[in-house]
N, C-alpha and C. Protein backbone atom coordinates (compact mmCIF):
# COMPACT_ATOMS: atom_id res chain seq x y z
N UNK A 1 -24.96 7.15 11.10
CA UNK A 1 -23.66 7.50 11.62
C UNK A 1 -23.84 8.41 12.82
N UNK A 2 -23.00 8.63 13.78
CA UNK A 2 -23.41 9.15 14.92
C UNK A 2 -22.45 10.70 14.47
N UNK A 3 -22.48 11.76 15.49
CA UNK A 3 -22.44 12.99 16.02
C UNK A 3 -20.63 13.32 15.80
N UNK A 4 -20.21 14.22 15.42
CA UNK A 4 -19.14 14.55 15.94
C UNK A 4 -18.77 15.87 16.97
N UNK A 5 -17.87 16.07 17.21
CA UNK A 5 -17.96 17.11 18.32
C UNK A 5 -16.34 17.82 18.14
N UNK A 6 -15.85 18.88 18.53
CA UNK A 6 -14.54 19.23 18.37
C UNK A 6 -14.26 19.88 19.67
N UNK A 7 -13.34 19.48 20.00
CA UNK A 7 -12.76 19.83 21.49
C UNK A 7 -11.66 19.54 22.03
N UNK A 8 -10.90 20.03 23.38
CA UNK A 8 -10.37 20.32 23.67
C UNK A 8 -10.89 21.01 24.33
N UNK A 9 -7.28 4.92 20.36
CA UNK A 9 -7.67 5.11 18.77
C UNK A 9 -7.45 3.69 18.76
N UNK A 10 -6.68 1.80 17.49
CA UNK A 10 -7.46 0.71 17.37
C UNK A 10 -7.06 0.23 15.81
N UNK A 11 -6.05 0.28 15.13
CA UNK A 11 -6.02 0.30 14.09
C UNK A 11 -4.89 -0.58 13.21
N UNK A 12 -5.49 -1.83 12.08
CA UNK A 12 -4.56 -2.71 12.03
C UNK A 12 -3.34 -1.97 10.86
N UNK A 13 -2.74 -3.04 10.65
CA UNK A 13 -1.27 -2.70 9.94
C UNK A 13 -1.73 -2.39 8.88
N UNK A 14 -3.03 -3.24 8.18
CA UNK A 14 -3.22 -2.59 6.19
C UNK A 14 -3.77 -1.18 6.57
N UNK A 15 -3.81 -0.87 4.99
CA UNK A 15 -4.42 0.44 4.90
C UNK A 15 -5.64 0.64 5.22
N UNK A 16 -6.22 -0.45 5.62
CA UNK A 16 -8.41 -0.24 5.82
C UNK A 16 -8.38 -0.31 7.77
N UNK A 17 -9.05 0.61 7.85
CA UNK A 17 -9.22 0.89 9.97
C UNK A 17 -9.97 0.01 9.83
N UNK A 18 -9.52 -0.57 11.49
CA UNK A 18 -10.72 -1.83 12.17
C UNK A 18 -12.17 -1.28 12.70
N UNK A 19 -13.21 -2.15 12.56
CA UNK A 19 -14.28 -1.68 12.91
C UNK A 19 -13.77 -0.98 14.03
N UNK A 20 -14.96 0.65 13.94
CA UNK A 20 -14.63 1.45 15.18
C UNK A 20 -15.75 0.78 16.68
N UNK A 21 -14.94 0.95 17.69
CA UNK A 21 -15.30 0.62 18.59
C UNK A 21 -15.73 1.50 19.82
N UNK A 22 -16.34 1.64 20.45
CA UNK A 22 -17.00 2.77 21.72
C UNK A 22 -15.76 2.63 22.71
N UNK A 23 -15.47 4.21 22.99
CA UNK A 23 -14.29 3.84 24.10
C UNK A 23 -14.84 3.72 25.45
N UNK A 24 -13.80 3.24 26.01
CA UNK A 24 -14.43 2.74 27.61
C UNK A 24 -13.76 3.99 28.19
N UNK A 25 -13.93 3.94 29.71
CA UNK A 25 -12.76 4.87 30.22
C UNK A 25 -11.68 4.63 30.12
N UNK A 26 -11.34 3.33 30.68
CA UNK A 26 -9.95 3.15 30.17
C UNK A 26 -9.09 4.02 29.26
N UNK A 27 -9.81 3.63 28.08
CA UNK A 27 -9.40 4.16 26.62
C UNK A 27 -9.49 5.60 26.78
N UNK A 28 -10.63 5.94 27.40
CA UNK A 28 -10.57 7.31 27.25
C UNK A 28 -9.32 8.21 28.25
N UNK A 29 -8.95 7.44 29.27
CA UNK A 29 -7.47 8.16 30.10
C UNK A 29 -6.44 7.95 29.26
N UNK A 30 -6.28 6.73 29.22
CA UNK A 30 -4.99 6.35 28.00
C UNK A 30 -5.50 7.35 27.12
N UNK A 31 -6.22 7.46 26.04
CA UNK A 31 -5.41 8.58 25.21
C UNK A 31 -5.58 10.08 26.04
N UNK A 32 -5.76 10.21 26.76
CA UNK A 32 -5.85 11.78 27.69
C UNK A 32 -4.12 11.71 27.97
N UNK A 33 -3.65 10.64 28.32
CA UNK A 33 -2.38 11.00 28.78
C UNK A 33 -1.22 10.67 27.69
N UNK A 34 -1.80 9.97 26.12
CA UNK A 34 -1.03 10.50 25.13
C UNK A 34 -1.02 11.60 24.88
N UNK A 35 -2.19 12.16 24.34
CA UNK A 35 -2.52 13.47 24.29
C UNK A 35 -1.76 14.47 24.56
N UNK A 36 -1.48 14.09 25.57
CA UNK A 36 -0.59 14.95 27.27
C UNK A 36 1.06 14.90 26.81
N UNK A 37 1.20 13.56 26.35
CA UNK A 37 2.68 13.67 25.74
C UNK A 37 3.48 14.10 24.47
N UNK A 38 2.15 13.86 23.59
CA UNK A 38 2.74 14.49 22.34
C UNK A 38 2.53 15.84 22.04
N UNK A 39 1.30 16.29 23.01
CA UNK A 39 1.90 18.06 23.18
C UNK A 39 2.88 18.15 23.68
N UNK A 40 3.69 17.62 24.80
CA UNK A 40 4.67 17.64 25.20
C UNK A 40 5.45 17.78 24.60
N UNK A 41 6.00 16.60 23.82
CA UNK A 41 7.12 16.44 23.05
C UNK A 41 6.29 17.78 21.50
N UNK A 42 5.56 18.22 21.14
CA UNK A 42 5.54 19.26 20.27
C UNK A 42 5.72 20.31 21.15
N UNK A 43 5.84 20.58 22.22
CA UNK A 43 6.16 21.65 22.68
C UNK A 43 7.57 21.69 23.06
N UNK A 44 8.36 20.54 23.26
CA UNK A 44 10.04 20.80 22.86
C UNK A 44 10.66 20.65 21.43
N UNK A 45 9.91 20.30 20.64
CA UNK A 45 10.37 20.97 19.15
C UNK A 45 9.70 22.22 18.93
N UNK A 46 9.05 22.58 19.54
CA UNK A 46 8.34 24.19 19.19
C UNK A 46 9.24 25.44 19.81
N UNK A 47 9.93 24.98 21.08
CA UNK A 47 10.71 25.44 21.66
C UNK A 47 12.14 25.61 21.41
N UNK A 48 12.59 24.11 20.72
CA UNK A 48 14.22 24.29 19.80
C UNK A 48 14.10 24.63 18.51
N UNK A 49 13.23 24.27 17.89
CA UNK A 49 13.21 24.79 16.24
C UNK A 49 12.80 26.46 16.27
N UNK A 50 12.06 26.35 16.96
CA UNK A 50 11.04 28.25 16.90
C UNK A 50 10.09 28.23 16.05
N UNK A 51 9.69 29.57 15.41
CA UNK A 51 8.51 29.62 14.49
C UNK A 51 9.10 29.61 13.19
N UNK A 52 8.66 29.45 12.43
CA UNK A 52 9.24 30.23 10.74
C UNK A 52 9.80 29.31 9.81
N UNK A 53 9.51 27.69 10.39
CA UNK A 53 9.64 26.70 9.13
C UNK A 53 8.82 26.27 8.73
N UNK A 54 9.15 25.33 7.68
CA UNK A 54 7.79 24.34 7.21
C UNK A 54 7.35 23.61 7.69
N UNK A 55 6.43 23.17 7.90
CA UNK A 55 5.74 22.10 8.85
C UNK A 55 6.56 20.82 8.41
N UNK A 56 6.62 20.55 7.32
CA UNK A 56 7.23 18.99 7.18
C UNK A 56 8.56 19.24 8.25
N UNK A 57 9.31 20.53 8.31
CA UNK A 57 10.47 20.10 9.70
C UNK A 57 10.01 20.10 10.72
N UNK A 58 9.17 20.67 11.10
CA UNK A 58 8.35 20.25 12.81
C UNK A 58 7.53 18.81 12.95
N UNK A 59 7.41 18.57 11.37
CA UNK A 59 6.59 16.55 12.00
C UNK A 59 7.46 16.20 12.25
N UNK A 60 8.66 15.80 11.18
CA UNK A 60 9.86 15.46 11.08
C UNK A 60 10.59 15.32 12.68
N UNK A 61 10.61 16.17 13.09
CA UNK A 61 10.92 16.58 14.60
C UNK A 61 10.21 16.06 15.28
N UNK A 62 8.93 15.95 15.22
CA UNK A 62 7.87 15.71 16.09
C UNK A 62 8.20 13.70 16.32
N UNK A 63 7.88 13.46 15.06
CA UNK A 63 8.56 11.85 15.18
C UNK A 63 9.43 11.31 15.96
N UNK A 64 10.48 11.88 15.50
CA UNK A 64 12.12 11.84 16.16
C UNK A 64 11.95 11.85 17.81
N UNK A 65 11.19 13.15 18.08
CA UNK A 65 10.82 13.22 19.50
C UNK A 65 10.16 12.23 20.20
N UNK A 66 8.95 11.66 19.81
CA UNK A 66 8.07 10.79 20.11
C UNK A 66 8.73 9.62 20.14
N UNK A 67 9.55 9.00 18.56
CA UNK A 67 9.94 7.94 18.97
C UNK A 67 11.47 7.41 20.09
N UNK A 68 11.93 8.62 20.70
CA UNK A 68 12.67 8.54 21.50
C UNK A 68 12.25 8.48 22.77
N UNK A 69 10.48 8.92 23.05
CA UNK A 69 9.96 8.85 23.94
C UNK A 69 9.38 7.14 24.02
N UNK A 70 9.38 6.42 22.92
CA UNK A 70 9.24 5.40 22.98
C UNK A 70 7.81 5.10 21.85
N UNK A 71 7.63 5.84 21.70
CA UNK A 71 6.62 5.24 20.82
C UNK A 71 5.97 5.35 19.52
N UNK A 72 5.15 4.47 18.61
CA UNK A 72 5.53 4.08 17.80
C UNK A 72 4.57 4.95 16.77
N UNK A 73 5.08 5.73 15.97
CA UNK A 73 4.58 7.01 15.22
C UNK A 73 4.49 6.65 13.30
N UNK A 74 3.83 6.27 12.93
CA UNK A 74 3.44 5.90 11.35
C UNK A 74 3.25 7.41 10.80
N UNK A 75 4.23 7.50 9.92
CA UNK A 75 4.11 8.58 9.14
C UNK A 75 3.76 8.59 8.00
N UNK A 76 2.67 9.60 7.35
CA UNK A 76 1.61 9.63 5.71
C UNK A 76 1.19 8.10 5.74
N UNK A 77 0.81 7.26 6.66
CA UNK A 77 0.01 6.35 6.08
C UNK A 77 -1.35 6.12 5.65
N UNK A 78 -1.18 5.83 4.55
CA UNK A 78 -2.22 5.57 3.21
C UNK A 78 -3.63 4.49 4.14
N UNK A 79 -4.76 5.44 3.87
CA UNK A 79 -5.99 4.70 3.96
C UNK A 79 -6.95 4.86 2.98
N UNK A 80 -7.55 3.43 2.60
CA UNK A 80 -7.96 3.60 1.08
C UNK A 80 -9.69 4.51 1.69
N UNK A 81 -10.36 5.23 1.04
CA UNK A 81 -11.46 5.61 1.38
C UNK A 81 -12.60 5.17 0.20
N UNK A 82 -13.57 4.64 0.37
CA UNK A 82 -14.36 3.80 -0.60
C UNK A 82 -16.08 4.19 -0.59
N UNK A 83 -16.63 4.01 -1.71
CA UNK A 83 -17.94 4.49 -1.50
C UNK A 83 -18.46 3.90 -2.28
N UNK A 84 -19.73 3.13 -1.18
CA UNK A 84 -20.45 2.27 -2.33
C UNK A 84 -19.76 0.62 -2.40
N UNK A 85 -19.03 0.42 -1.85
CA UNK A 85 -17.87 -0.66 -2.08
C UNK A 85 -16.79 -0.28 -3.17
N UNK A 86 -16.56 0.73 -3.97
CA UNK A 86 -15.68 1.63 -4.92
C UNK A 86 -14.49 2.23 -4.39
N UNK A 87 -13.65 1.49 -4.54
CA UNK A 87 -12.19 2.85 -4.10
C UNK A 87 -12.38 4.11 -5.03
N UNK A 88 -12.43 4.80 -3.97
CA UNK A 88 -12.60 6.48 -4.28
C UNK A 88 -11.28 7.04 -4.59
N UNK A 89 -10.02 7.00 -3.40
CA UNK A 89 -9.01 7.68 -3.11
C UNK A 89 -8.16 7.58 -1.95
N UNK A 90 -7.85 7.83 -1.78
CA UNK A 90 -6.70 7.37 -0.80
C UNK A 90 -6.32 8.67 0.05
N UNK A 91 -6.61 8.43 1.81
CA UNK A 91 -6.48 9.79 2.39
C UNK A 91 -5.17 9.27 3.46
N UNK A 92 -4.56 10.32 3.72
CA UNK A 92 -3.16 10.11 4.11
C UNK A 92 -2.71 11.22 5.58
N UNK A 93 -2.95 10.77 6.88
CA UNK A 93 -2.63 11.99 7.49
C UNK A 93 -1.28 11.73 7.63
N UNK A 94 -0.77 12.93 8.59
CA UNK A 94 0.67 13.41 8.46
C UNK A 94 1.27 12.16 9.80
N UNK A 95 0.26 12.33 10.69
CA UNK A 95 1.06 11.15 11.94
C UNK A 95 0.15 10.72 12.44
N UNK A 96 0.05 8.96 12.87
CA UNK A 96 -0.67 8.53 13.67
C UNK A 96 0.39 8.18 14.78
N UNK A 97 -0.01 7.99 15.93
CA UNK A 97 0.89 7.14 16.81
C UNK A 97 0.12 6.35 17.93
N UNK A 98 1.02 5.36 18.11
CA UNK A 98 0.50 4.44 18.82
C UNK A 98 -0.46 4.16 18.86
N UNK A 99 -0.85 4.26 17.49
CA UNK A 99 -2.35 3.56 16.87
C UNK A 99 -3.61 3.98 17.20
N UNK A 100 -3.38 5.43 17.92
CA UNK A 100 -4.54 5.35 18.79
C UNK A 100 -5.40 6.90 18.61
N UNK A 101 -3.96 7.91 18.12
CA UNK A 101 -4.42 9.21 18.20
C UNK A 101 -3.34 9.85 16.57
N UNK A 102 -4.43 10.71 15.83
CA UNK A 102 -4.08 11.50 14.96
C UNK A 102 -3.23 12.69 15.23
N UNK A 103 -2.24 12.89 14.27
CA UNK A 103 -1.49 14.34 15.10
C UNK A 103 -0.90 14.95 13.59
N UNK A 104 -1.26 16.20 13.95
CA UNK A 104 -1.31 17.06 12.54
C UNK A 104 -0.61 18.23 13.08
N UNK A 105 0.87 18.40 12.77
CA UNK A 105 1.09 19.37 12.57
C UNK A 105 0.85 20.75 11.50
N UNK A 106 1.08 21.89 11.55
CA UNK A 106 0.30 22.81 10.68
C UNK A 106 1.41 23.94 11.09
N UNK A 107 1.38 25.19 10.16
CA UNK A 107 1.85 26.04 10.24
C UNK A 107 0.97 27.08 8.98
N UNK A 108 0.00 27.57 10.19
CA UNK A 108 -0.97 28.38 9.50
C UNK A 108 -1.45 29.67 10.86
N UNK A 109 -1.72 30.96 10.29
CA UNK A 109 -2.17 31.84 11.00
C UNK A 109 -3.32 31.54 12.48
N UNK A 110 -4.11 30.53 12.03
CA UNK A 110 -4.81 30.50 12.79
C UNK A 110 -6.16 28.80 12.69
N UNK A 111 -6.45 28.33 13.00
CA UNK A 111 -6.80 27.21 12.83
C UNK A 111 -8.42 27.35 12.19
N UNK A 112 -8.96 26.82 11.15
CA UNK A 112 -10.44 27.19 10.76
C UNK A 112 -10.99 26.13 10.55
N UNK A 113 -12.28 26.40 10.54
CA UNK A 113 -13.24 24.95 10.22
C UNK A 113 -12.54 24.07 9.05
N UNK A 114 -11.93 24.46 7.89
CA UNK A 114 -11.81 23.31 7.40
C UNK A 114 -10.85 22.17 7.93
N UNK A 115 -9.66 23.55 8.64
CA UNK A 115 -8.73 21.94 9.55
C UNK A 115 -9.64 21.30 10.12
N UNK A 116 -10.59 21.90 11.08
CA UNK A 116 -11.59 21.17 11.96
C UNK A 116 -12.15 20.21 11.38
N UNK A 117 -12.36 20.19 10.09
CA UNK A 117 -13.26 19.16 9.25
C UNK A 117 -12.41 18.21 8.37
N UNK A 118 -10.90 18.43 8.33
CA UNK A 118 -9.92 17.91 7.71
C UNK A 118 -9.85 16.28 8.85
N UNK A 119 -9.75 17.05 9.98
CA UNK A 119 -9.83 15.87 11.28
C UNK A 119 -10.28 14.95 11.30
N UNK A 120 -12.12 15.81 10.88
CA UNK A 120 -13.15 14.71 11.26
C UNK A 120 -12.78 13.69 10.23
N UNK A 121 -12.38 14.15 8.68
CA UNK A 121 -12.73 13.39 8.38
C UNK A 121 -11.40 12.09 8.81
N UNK A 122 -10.23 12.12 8.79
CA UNK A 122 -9.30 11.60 9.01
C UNK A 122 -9.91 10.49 10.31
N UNK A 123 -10.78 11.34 11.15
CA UNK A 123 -10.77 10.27 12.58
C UNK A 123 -12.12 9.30 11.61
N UNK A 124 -12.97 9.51 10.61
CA UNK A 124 -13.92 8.89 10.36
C UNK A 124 -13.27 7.86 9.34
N UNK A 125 -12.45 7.67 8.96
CA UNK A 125 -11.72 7.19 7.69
C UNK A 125 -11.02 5.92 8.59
N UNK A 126 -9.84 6.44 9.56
CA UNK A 126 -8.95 5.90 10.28
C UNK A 126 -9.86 4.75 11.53
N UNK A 127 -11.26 5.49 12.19
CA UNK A 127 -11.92 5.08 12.94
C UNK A 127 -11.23 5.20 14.50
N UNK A 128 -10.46 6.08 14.30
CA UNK A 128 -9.77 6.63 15.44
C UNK A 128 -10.29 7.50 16.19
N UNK A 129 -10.56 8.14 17.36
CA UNK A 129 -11.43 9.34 17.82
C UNK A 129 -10.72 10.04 18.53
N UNK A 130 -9.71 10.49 18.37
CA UNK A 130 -9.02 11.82 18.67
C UNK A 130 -7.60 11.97 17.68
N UNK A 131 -7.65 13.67 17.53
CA UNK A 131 -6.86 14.36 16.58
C UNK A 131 -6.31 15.37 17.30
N UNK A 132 -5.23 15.33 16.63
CA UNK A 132 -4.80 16.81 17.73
C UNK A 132 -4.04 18.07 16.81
N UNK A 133 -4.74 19.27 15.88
CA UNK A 133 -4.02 19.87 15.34
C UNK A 133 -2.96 20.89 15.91
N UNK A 134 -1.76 20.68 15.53
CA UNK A 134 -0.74 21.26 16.23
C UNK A 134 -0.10 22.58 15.73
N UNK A 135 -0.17 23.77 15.87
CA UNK A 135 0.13 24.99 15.13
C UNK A 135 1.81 25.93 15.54
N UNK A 136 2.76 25.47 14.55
CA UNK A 136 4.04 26.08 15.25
C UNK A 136 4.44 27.06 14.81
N UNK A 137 3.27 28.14 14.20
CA UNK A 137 3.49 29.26 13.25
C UNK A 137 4.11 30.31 13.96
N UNK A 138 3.16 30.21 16.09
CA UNK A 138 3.66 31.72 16.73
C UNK A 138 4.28 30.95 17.52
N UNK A 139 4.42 31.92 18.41
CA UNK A 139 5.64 32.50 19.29
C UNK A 139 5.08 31.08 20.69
N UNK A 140 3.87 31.04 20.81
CA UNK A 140 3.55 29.84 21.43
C UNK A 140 2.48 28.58 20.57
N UNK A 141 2.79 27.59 21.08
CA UNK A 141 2.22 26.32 20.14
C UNK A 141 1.10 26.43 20.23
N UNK A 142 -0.35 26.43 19.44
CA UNK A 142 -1.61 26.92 19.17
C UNK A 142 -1.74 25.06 19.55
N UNK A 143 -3.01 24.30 20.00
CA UNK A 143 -3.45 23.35 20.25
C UNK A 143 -4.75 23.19 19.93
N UNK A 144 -5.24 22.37 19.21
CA UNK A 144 -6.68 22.49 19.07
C UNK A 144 -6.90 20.43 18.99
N UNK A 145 -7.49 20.49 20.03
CA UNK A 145 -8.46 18.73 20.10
C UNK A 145 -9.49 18.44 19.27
N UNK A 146 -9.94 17.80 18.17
CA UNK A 146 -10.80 17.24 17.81
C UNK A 146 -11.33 15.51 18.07
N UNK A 147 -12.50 15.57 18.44
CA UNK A 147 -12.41 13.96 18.52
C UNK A 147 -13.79 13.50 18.17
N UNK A 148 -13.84 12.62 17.99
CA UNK A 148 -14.88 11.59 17.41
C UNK A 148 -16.56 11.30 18.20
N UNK A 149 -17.30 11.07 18.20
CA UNK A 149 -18.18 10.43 19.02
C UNK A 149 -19.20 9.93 18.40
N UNK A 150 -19.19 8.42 18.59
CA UNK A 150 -20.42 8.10 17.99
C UNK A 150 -22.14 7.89 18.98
């Protein structure tokens, strides 16, 4: 298995990700300029809601936002995770969109390795290579990029 890295996607309709694939540039601007929008749009629900709710109302929001921006946002969808050829369990992030990039809202003090490792594993599961944890706890939106590399 190759390297991951954290800093600062390809995926069919069932619950099992398509073989992961090496991004080109292409791929790699396209999601630079999702990236670019769904901080966006989390930074105008970070801005009308404020700090001091639960995260499920800032995804909630976050959706709403996105899909008025046009695009197409799967919420808690179920990916089976297997070992050995064995269904293990079933891992579930909070938003994918446009098939391409993970987006995790959070409302926590400060962001720590395990979100960091919550990511990886989500982008290794999904076969997606970028995550974006989103933090609407302070007074400004905390951003942290994780992404994939094989």
């Amino acid at each position: 298995m190759g390297w991951f890295r954290a800093l600062s996607p390809n995926i069919d309709k069932s619950r099992n990700p398509p073989e992961y694939r090496s991004m080109n540039p292409a791929e790699n601007n396209s999601e630079s300029e999702l990236s670019g929008t769904i901080i966006g749009a989390a930074m105008k629900v970070h801005r009308t809601l404020r700090p001091g709710l639960d995260e499920k109302l800032y995804e909630n929001a976050l959706v709403i936002e996105l899909r008025k921006q046009g695009h197409v946002v799967e919420q808690q969808r179920e990916f089976d995770v297997r070992y050995d050829g064995h269904l293990i369990g079933i891992l579930i992030p909070d938003l994918i969109v446009d098939e391409r990039v993970v987006a995790d809202p959070k409302v926590v003090t400060e962001f720590n390795d395990a979100h960091i490792s919550q990511m990886l594993g989500y982008l290794s599961i999904t076969g997606l290579s970028l995550a974006l944890l989103l933090n609407f706890k302070h007074a400004s939106l905390q951003i942290k990029r994780v992404s994939r590399r094989d």
